[in-house]
Protein backbone atom coordinates (compact mmCIF):
# COMPACT_ATOMS: atom_id res chain seq x y z
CA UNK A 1 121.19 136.80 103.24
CA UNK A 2 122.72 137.16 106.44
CA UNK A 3 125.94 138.31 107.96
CA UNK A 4 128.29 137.64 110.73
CA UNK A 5 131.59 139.73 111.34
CA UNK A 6 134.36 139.03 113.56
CA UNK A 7 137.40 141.85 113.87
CA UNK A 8 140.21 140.70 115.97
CA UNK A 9 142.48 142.89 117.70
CA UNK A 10 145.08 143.80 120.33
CA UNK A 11 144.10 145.18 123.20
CA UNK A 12 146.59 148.10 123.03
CA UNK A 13 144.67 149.18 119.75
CA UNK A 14 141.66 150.58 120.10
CA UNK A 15 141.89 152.50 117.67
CA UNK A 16 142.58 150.38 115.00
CA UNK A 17 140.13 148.11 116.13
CA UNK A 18 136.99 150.42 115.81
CA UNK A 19 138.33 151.71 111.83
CA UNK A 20 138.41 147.96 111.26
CA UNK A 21 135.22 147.38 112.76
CA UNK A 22 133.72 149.51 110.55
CA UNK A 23 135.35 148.39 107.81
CA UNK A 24 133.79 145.01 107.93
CA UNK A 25 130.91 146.37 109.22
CA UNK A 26 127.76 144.42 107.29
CA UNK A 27 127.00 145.97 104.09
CA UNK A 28 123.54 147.52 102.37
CA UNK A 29 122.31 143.75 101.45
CA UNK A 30 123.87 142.01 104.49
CA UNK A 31 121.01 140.29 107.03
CA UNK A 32 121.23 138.29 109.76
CA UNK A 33 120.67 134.19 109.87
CA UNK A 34 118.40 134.60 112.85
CA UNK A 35 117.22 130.95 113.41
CA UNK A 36 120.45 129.19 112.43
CA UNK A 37 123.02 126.93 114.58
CA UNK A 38 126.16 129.29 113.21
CA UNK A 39 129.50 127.78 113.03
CA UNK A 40 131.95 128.16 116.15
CA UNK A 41 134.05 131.41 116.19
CA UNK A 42 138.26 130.85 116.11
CA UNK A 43 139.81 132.53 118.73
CA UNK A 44 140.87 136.01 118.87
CA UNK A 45 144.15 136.32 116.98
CA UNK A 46 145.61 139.20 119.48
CA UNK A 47 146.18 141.24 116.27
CA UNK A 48 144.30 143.77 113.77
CA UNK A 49 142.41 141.62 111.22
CA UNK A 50 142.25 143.07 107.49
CA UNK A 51 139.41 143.84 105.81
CA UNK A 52 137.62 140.55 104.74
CA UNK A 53 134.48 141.24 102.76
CA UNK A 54 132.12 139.46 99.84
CA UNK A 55 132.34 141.72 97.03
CA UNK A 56 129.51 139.72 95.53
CA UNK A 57 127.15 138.25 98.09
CA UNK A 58 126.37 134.59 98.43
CA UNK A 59 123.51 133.69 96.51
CA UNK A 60 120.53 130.67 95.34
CA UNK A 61 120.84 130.59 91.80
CA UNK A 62 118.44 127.92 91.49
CA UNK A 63 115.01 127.70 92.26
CA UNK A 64 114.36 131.10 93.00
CA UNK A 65 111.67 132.08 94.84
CA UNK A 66 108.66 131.82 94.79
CA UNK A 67 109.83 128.40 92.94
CA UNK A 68 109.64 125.93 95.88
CA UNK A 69 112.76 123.57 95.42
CA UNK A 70 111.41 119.54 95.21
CA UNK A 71 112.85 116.58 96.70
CA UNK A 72 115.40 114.87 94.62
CA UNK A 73 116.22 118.13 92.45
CA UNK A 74 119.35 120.43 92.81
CA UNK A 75 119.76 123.98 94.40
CA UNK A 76 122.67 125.59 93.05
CA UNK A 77 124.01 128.63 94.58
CA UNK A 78 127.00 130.15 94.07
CA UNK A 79 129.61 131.64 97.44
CA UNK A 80 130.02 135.33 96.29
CA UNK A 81 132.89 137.37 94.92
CA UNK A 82 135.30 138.55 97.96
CA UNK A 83 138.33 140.70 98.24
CA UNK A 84 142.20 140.06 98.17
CA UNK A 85 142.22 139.76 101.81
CA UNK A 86 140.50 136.70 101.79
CA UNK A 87 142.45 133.94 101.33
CA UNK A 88 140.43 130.81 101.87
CA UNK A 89 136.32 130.57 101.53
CA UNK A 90 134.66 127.78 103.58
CA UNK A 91 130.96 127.00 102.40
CA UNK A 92 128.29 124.57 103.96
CA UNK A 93 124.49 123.89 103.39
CA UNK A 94 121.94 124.84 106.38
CA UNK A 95 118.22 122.93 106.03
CA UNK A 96 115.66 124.46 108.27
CA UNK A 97 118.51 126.20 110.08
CA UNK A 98 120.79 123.11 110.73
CA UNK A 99 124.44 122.44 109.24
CA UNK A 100 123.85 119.49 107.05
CA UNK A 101 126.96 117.47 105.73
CA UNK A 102 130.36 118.72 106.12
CA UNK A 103 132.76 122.14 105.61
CA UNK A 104 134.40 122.20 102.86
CA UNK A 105 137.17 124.50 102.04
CA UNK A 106 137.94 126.48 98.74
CA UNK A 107 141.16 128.81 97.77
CA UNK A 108 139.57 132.11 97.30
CA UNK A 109 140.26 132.47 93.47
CA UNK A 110 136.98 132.79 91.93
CA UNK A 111 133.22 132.80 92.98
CA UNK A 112 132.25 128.82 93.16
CA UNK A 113 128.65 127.32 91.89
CA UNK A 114 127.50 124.74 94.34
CA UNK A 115 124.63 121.95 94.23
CA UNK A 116 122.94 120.25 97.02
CA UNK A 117 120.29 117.69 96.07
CA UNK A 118 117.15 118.12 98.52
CA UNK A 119 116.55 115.04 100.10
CA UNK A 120 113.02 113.51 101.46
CA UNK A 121 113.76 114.71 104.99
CA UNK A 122 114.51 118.05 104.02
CA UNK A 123 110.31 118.84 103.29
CA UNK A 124 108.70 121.62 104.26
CA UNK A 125 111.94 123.35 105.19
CA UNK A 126 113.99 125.95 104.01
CA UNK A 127 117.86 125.61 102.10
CA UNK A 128 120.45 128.03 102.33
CA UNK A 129 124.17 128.58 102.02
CA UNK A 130 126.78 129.35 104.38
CA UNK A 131 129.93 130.90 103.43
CA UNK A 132 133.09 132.24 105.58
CA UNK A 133 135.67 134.17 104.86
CA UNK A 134 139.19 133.59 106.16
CA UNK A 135 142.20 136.00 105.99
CA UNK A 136 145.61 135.60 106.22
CA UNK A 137 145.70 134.65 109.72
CA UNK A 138 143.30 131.85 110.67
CA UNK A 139 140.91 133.72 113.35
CA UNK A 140 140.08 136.55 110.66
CA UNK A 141 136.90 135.51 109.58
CA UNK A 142 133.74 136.82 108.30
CA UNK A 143 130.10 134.80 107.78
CA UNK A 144 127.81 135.07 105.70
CA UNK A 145 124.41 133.66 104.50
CA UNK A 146 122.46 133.36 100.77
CA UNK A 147 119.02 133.76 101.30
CA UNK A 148 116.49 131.25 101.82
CA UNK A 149 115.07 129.16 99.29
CA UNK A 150 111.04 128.57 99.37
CA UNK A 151 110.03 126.11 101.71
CA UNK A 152 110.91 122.71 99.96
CA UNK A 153 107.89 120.61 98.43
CA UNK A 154 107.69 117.04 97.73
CA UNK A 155 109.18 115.04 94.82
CA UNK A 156 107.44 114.18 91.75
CA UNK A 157 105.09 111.77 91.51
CA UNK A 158 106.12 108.24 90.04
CA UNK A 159 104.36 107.45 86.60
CA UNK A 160 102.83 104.64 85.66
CA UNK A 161 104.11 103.24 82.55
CA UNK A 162 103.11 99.27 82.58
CA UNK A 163 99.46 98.87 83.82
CA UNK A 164 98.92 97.11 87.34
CA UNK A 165 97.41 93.79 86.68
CA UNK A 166 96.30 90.87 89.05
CA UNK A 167 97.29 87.24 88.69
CA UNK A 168 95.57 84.34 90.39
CA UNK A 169 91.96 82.90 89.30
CA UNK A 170 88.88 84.97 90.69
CA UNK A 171 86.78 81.87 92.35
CA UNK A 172 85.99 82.18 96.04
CA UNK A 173 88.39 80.94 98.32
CA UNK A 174 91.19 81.73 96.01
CA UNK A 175 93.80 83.78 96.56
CA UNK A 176 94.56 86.47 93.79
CA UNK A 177 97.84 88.54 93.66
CA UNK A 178 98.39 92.15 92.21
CA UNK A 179 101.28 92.94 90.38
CA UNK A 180 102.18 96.39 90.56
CA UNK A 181 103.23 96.86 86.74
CA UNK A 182 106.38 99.19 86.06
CA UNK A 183 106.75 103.00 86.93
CA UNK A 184 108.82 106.01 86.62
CA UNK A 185 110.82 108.06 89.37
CA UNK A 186 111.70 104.41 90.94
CA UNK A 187 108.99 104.07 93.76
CA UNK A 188 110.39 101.71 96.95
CA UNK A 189 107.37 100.35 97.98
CA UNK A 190 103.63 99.72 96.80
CA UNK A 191 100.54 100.02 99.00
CA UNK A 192 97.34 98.09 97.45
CA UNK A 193 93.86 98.47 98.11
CA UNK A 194 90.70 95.65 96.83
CA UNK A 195 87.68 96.61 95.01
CA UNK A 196 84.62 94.55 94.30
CA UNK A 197 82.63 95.61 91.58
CA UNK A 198 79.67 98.10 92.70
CA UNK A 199 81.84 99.21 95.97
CA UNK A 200 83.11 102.10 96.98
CA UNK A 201 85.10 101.53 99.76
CA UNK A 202 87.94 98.94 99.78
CA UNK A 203 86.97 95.33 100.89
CA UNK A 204 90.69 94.40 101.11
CA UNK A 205 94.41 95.60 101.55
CA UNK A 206 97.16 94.38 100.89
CA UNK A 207 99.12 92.73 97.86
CA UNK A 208 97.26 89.24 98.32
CA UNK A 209 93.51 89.02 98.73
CA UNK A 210 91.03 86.03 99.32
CA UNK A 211 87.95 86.19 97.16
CA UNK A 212 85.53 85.26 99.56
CA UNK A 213 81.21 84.32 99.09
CA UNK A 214 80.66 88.12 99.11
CA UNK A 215 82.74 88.50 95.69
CA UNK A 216 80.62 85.29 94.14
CA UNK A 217 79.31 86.70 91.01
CA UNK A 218 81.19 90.08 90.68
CA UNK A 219 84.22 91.03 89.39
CA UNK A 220 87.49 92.10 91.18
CA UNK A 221 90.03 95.15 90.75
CA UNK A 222 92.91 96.24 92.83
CA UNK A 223 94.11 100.42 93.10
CA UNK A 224 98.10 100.65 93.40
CA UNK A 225 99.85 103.82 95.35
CA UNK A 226 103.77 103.61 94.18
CA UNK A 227 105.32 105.25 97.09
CA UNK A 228 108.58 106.85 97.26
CA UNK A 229 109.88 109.25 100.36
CA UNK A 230 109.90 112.68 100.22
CA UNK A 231 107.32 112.23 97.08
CA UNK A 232 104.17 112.69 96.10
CA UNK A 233 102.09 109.41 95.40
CA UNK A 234 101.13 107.63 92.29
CA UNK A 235 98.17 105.77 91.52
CA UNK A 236 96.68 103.37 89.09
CA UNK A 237 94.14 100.84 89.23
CA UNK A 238 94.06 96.83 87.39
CA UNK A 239 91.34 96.38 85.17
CA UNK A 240 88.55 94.05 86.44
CA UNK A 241 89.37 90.11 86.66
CA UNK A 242 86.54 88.11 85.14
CA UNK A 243 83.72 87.52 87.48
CA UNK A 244 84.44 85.15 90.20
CA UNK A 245 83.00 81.60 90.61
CA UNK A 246 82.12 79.27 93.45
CA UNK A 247 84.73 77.46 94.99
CA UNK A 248 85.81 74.24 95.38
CA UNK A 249 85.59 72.53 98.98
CA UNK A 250 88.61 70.37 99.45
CA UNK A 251 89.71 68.98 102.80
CA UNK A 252 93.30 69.02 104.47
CA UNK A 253 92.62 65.28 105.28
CA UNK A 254 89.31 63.15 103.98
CA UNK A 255 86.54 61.68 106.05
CA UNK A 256 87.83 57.78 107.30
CA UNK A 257 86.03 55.05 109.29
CA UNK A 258 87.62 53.47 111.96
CA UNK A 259 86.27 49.60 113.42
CA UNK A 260 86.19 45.94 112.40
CA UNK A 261 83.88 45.20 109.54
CA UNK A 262 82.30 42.19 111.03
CA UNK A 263 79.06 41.33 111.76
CA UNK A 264 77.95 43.30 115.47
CA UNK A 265 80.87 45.34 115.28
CA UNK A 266 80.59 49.17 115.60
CA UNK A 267 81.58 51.58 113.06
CA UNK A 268 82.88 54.96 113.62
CA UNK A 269 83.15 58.09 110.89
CA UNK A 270 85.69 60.73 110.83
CA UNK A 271 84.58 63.87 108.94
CA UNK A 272 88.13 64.69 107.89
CA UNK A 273 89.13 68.25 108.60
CA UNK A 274 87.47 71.40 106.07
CA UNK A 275 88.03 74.92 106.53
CA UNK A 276 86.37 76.97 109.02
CA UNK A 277 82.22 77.49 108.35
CA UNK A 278 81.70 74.45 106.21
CA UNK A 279 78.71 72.75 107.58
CA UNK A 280 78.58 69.10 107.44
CA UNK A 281 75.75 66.43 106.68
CA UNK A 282 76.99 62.11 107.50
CA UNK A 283 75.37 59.04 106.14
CA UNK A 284 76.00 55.67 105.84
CA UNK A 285 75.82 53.57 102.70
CA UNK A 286 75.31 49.89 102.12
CA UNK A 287 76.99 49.05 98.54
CA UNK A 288 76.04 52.90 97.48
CA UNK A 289 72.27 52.80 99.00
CA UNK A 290 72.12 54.93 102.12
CA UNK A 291 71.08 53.06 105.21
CA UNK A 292 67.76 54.59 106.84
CA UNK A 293 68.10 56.06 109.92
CA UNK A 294 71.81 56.07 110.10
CA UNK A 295 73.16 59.68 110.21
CA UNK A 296 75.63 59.75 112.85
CA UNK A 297 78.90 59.00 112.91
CA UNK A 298 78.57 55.49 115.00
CA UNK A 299 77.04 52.55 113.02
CA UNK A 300 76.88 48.88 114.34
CA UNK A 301 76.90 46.44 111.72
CA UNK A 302 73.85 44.39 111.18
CA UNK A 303 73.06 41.08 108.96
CA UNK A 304 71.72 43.34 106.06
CA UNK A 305 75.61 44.52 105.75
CA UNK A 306 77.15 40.99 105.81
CA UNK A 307 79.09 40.45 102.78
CA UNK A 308 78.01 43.73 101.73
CA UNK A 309 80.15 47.02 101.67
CA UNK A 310 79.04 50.15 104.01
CA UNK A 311 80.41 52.85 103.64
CA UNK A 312 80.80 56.99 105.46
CA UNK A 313 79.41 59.52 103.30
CA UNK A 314 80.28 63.47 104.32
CA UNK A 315 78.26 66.19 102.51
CA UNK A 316 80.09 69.32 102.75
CA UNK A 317 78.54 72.98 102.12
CA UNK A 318 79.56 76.48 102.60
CA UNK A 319 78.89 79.60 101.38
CA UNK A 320 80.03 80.58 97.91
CA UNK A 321 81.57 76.99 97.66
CA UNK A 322 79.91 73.74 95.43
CA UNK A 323 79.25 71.35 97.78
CA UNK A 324 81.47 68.23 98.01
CA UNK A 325 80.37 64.69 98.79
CA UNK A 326 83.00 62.53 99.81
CA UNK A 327 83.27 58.58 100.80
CA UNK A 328 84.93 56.84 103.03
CA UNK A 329 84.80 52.84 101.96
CA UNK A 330 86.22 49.52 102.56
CA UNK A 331 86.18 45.93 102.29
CA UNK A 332 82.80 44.02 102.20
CA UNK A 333 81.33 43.00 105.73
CA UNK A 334 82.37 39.66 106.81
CA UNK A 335 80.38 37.41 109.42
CA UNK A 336 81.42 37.33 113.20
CA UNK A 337 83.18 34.21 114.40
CA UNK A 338 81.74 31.24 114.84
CA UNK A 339 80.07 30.19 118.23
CA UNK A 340 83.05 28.09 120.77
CA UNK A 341 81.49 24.48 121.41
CA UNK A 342 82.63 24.55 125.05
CA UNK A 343 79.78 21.21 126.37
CA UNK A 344 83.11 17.99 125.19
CA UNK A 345 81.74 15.03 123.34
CA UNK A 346 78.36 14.46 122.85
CA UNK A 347 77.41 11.07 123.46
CA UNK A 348 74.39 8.93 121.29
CA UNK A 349 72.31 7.27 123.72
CA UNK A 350 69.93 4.11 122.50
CA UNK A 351 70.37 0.43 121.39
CA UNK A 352 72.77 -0.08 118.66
CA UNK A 353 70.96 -2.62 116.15
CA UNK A 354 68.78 -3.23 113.63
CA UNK A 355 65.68 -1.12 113.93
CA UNK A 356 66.07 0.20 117.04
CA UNK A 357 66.43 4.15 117.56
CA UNK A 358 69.57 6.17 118.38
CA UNK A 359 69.59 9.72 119.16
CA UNK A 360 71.61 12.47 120.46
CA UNK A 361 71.92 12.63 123.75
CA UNK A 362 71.61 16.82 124.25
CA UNK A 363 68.56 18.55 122.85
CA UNK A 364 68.57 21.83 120.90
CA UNK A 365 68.01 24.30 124.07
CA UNK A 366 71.44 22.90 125.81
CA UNK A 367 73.52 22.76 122.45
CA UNK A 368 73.35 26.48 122.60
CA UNK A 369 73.71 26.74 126.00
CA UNK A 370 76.27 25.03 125.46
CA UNK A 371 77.84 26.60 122.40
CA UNK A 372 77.03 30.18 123.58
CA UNK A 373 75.06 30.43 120.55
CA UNK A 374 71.23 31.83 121.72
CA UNK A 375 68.78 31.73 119.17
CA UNK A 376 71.24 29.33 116.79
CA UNK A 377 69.65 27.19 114.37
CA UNK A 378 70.76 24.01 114.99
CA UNK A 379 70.54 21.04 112.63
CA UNK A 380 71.18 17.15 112.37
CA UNK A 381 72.62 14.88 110.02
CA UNK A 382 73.33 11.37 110.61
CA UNK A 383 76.34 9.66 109.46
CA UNK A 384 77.24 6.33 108.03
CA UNK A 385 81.35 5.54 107.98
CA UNK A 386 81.42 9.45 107.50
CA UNK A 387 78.90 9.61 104.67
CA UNK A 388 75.95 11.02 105.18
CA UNK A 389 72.99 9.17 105.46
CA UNK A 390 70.07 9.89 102.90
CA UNK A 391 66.60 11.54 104.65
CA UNK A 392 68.27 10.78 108.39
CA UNK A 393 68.02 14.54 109.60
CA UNK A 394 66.40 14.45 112.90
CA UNK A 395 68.00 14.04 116.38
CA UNK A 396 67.01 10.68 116.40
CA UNK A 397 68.32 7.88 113.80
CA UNK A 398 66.20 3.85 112.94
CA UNK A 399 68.72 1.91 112.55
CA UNK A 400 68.02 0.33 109.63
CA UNK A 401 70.33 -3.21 107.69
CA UNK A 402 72.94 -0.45 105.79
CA UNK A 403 73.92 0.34 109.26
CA UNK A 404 74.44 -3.05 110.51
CA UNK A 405 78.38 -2.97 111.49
CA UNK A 406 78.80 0.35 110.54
CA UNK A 407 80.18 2.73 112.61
CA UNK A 408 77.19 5.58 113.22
CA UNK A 409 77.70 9.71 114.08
CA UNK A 410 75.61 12.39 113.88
CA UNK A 411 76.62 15.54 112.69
CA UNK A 412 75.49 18.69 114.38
CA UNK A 413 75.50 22.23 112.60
CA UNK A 414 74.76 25.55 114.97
CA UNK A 415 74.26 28.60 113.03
CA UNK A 416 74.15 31.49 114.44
CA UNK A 417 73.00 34.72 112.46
CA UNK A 418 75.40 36.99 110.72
CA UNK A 419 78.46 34.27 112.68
CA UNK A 420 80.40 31.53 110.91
CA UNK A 421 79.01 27.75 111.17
CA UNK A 422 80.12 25.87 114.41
CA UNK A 423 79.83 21.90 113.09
CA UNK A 424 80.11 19.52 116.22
CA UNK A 425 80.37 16.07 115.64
CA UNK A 426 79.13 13.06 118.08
CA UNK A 427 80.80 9.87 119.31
CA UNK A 428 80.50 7.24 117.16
CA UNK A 429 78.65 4.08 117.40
CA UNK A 430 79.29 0.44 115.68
CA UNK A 431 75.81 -1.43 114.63
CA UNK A 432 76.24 -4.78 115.92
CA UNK A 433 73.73 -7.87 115.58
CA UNK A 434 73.54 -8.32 119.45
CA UNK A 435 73.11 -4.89 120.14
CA UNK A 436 72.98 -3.53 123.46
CA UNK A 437 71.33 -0.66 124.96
CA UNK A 438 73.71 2.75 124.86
CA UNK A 439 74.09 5.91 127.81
C-alpha cells in the first residue's frame, strides 16, 4: 500500500499549511509505490486544501497473497473508505508498475469493489490499485496504492476432452494429417510433433507428415500441444495408425516413344517423370518378348520388328515403394518404302519370233543400281498380253507358237528387305512371223 499526499496552500499561510500538512500526513499503514509511473499532480490551487484521507485503505480482496493471481482470472480489490472531504475517488490498475487502461471516476459515496481480468502479457508481474482522492476544489488530492498482488502465473492449462486422432492412410509416400480433437480453456493454436514406433525423438513436425521408407513396417503417432497465451500447455498424443505399407510408384507423366515405326527407323524412349530417388531400369519389347541387347533408350528398327509391335518398357524402384513396370506401345512395325526405279524403260533386246530368245536388256547388278535397291532380290516373269506366262521366270524368254503375234513383257520385281515391292515393267514386244532382230 502506498501513499502520495498533496496539501495546497497560499503562500501567505504558512501556518495553515504545515497543520494541514500534517493532517494528511500518511497514516500507520500508508507506504510508498516506489517503482510506479504515478499519475500527474493538478496544480496548486493557491488555497488551504481540507483534510482528504482513506478511512479504509485501498485493498486486493482477491487472490491474496501468497495466492499468485493466473491469467484470464479476476483480481478484485476494493478503493477504501474516505472522509466527507472527499468528494470524488478516481481509481486505475498499475501491472508491473505501469497505468494500464483508463481513469475512471467515482462519486465518493461508498467504498467500490473492482475487477481487472489478468491478461497473458501481464505474467510474471505484479497488479495493484490506484486510488485518488479529490476534494472540493479540483487540485486537492491525495494518492494512494493497495498492495501488490503475487507475481502473476500463467493460465490454466487447456484439457483435452476429444482424443487427437490422425486421418490419411499410413503407406509410404503418403501424406497423413492429425486432427487435434476438441479441448477446454479454448486453445488458439496447435503445435504437432511425429512419432514412429520405437523412437524417442520426433521424426516430424508439423500438422501434415510424409510417411517415408524409414516408417515401412512400423506404426505412426502424432503428440498435440494446445497452446493458448499467457497459459500453460496441454498435451495429448493419437493412438498409433496401423502399420504402414509400401507405396505405390506413380508418375506425373508415363514413359512415351517418340519415331516412325518403319523398318530402319530409330526409336527413342521417354522415361516419363517419377519422384525424386526412383531408380530406373529400360527395355524394349517385340510383341511382349524383350529384345536382347536393347536397354537404352534409342532402338533402330530391324526386319525381326516388321509387322510386329515393339514396345518401351520402364522398371521403376525406390525405397519403401513396389516397383512399377510401365509400357509405352504402339502400332505394329510397317516396312520402309519401296525402292524409286529411277534407270526409264527397260528395253527387251533379241529377235522377236518363233523360237528365238528375248531377254532383258539390264542384268540384276544395274537394276539395283539403278533402283537404289543394294542387295534387292530381283525376279522375272514374262508376260503374254499381260498374263503371265507359265515356267518363263528367267531374264531370258524362247519364244515359243503361243507367243506368235502376241505382244511380249517381262515383269521385273525388286525386293528389298524389310521395304515395300518396287514392280518395273519392260517395253513390250509383238511376235511376228518375219521377225527381226531387237536393241
Amino acid at each position: 500500500m502506498g501513499l502520495r499526499t498533496l496539501m495546497r496552500t497560499s503562500t501567505t499561510l504558512v501556518a495553515t499549511t504545515v497543520v494541514a500538512a500534517l493532517l494528511t500526513a500518511p497514516g500507520v499503514h500508508a507506504a510508498n509505490c516506489l517503482d510506479c509511473d504515478g499519475p500527474e499532480l493538478p496544480d496548486d490551487p493557491g488555497v488551504p486544501c481540507p483534510v482528504i484521507a482513506a478511512t479504509t485503505d485501498p485493498a486486493i480482496l482477491s487472490p491474496t497473497s501468497p495466492t499468485r493471481p493466473v491469467v484470464g482470472q479476476s483480481v478484485t480489490a476494493r478503493s477504501g473508505v474516505w472522509n466527507s472531504s472527499t468528494k470524488t475517488l478516481q481509481v486505475q490498475w498499475y501491472v508491473g508498475g505501469k497505468a494500464v487502461g483508463s481513469v475512471t471516476s467515482y462519486p465518493n459515496t461508498t467504498s467500490r469493489t473492482l475487477n481487472y481480468t489478468v491478461r497473458a502479457e501481464d505474467q510474471n508481474k505484479t497488479i495493484r490499485l490506484w486510488v485518488r482522492g479529490i476534494g472540493a476544489l479540483t487540485p486537492c488530492v491525495k494518492d494512494e496504492y493497495s498492495p501488490s498482488t503475487a507475481v502473476v502465473d500463467l493460465g490454466p492449462k487447456p484439457v483435452n476432452q476429444t482424443t487427437p486422432s490422425v486421418s490419411g492412410t499410413p503407406q509410404v509416400g503418403q501424406t497423413l494429417t492429425a486432427v487435434p480433437g476438441t479441448w477446454t480453456n479454448a486453445p488458439e493454436s496447435y503445435a504437432y510433433e511425429w512419432f514412429r514406433e520405437g523412437t524417442v525423438d520426433p521424426v516430424g513436425h508439423g500438422e501434415e507428415y510424409t510417411a517415408s521408407a524409414a516408417d515401412l513396417g512400423k506404426r505412426i503417432r502424432v503428440g498435440v500441444t494446445a497452446q493458448r497465451p499467457g497459459h500453460w500447455a496441454g498435451h495429448a498424443y493419437t493412438a498409433f495408425t496401423a502399420v504402414v505399407t509400401t507405396g505405390t510408384l506413380a508418375p506425373t507423366s508415363p514413359p512415351t516413344i517418340t519415331g516412325k515405326r518403319v523398318f530402319g527407323e530409330n526409336l527413342t524412349g521417354d522415361d516419363g517423370q517419377w519422384p525424386a530417388g526412383t531408380e530406373l531400369t529400360r527395355r524394349w519389347e517385340r510383341d511382349g518378348a524383350p529384345i536382347p541387347g536393347a536397354t537404352g533408350t534409342d532402338y533402330t528398327l530391324g526386319l525381326k520388328d516388321v509387322g510386329r509391335v515393339v514396345s518401351f518398357v520402364v522398371t521403376a524402384t525406390r525405397a519403401g515403394y513396389q516397383s512399377r513396370t510401365m509400357t509405352a506401345s504402339g502400332a505394329p512395325v510397317v516396312r520402309a518404302t519401296a525402292p524409286v526405279w529411277a534407270g526409264g524403260k527397260i528395253s527387251l533386246k533379241g529377235t522377236n519370233k518363233v523360237n528365238k530368245k528375248v531377254k532383258v536388256a539390264l542384268g540384276v547388278k544395274q537394276i539395283r543400281l539403278r533402283s537404289a535397291a543394294p542387295g534387292a532380290k530381283v525376279t522375272y516373269r514374262w508376260m503374254r498380253n499381260g498374263k503371265a506366262i507359265k515356267g518363263s521366270t528367267k531374264r531370258a524368254h524362247v519364244i515359243r507358237k503361243a507367243d506368235r503375234k502376241k505382244r511380249l513383257t517381262a515383269r521385273i520385281t525388286i525386293v528389298r528387305q524389310g521395304h515395300k515391292t518396287l514392280v518395273v515393267t519392260t517395253k513390250a514386244v509383238k511376235v511376228k512371223d518375219n521377225g527381226k532382230r531387237i536393241r
